[in-house]
C-alpha atoms as a PDB file:
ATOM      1  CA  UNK A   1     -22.616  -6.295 104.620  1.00  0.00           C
ATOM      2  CA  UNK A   2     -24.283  -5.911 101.210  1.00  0.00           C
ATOM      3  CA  UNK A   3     -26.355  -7.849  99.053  1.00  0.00           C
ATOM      4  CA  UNK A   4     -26.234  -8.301  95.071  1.00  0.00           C
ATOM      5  CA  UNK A   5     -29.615  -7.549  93.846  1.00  0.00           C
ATOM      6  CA  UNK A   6     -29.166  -7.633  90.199  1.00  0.00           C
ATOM      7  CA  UNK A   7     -26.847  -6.851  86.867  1.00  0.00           C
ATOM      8  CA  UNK A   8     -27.047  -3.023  85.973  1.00  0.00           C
ATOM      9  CA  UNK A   9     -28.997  -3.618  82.724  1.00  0.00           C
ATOM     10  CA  UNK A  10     -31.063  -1.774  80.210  1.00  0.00           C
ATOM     11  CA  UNK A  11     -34.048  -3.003  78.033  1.00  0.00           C
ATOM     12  CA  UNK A  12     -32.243  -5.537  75.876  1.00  0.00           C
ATOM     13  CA  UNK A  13     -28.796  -5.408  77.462  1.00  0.00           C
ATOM     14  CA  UNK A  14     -27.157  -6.286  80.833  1.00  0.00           C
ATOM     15  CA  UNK A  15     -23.395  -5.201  82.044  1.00  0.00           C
ATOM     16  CA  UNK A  16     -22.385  -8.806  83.534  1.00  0.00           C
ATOM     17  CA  UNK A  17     -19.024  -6.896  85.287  1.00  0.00           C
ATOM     18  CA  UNK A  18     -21.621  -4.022  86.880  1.00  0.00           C
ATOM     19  CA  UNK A  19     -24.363  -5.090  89.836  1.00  0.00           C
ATOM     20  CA  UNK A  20     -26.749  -3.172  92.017  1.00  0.00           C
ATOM     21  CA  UNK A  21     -26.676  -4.035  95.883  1.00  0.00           C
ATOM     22  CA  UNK A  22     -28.455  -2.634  98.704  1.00  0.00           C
ATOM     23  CA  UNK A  23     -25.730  -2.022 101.899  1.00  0.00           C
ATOM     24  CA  UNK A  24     -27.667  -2.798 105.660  1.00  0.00           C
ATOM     25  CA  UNK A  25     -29.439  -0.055 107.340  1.00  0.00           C
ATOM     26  CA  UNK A  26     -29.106   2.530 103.945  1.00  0.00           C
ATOM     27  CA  UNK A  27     -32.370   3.884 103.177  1.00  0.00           C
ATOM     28  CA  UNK A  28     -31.569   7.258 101.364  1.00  0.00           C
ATOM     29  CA  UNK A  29     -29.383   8.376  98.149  1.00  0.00           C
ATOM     30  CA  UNK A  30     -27.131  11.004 100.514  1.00  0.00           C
ATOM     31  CA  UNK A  31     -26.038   8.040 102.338  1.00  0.00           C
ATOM     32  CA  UNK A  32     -25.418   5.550  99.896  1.00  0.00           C
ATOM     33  CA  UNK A  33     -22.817   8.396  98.369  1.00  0.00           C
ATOM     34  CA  UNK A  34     -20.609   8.135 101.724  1.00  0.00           C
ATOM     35  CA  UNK A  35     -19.891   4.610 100.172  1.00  0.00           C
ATOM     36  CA  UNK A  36     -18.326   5.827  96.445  1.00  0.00           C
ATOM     37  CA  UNK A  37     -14.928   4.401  95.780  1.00  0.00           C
ATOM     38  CA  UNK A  38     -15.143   1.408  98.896  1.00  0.00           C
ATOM     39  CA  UNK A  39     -13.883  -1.570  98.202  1.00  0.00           C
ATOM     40  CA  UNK A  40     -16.075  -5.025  98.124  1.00  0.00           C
ATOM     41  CA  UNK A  41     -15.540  -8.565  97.554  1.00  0.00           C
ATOM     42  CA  UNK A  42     -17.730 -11.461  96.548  1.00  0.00           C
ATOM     43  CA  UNK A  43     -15.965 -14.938  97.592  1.00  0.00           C
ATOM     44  CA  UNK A  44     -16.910 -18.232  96.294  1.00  0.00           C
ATOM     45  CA  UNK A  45     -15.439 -21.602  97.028  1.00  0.00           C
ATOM     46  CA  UNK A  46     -12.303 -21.366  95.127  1.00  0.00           C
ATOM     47  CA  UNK A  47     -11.793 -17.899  94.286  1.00  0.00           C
ATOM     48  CA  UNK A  48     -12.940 -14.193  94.456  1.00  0.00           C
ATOM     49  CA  UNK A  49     -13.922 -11.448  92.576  1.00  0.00           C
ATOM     50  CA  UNK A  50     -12.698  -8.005  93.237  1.00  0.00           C
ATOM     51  CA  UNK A  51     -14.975  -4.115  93.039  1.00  0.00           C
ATOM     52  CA  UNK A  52     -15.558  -0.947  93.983  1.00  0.00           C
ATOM     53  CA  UNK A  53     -19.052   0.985  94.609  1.00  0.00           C
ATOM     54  CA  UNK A  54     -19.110   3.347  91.718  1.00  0.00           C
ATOM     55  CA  UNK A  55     -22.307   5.881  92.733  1.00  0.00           C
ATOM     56  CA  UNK A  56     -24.913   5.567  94.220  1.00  0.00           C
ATOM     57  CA  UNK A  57     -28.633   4.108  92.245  1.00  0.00           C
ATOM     58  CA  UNK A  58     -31.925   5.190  93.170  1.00  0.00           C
ATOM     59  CA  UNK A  59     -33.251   7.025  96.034  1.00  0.00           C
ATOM     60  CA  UNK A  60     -33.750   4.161  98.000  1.00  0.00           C
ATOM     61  CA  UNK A  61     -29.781   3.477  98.693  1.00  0.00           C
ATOM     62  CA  UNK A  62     -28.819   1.205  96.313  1.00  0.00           C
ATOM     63  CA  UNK A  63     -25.486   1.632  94.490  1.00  0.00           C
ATOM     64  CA  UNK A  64     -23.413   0.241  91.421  1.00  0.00           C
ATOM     65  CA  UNK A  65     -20.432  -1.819  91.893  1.00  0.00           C
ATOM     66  CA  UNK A  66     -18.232  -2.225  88.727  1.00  0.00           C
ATOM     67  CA  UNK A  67     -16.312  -5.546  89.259  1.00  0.00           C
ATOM     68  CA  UNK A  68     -12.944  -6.999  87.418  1.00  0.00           C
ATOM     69  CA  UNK A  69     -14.184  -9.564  85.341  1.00  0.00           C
ATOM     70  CA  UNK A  70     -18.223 -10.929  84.606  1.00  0.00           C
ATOM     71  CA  UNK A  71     -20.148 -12.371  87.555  1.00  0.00           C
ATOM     72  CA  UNK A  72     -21.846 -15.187  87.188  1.00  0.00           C
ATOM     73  CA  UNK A  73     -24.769 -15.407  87.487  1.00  0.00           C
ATOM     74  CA  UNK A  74     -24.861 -17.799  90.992  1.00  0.00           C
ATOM     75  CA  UNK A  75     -23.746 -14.469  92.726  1.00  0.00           C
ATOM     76  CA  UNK A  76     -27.221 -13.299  92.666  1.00  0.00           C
ATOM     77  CA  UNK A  77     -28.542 -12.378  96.234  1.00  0.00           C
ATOM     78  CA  UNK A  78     -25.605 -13.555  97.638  1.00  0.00           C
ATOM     79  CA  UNK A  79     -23.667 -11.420 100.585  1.00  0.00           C
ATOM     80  CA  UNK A  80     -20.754  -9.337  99.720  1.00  0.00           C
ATOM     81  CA  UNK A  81     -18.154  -7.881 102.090  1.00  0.00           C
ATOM     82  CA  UNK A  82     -17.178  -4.449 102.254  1.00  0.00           C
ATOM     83  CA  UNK A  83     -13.683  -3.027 102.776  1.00  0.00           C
END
């Protein structure tokens, strides 16, 4: 399981179809990397948004999933499954 943290955003800007999330039980950049080109999911009530873990953010294990469409923004720390 993984958790949405936050849009991947500069200073004045924020990419609403890009998030950071932090995977369980990664702590380091090398292993975050093993995740690049996964498949995730985020479902809500009626319907579900689609991505894939792009690379890998930080050293801390973090990484950047580019999504189909926008998120809203509801899917803020909410879980998302990995496939």
């Amino acid at each position: 399981m993984a958790k949405l943290l936050s849009y991947r955003r500069g200073r004045k800007t924020q990419k609403v179809n890009q998030a950071i999330a932090s995977i369980d039980k990664v702590n380091s950049r090398e292993e975050a990397k093993k995740f690049i080109g996964k498949k995730v999911e985020i479902a809500f009530s009626k319907s579900s948004i689609k991505g894939v873990i792009v690379k890998a953010h930080g050293g801390r294990g973090k990484v950047v999933i580019r999504f189909r469409r926008g998120l809203p923004g509801q899917a803020m720390n909410q879980e998302i499954k990995l496939s």
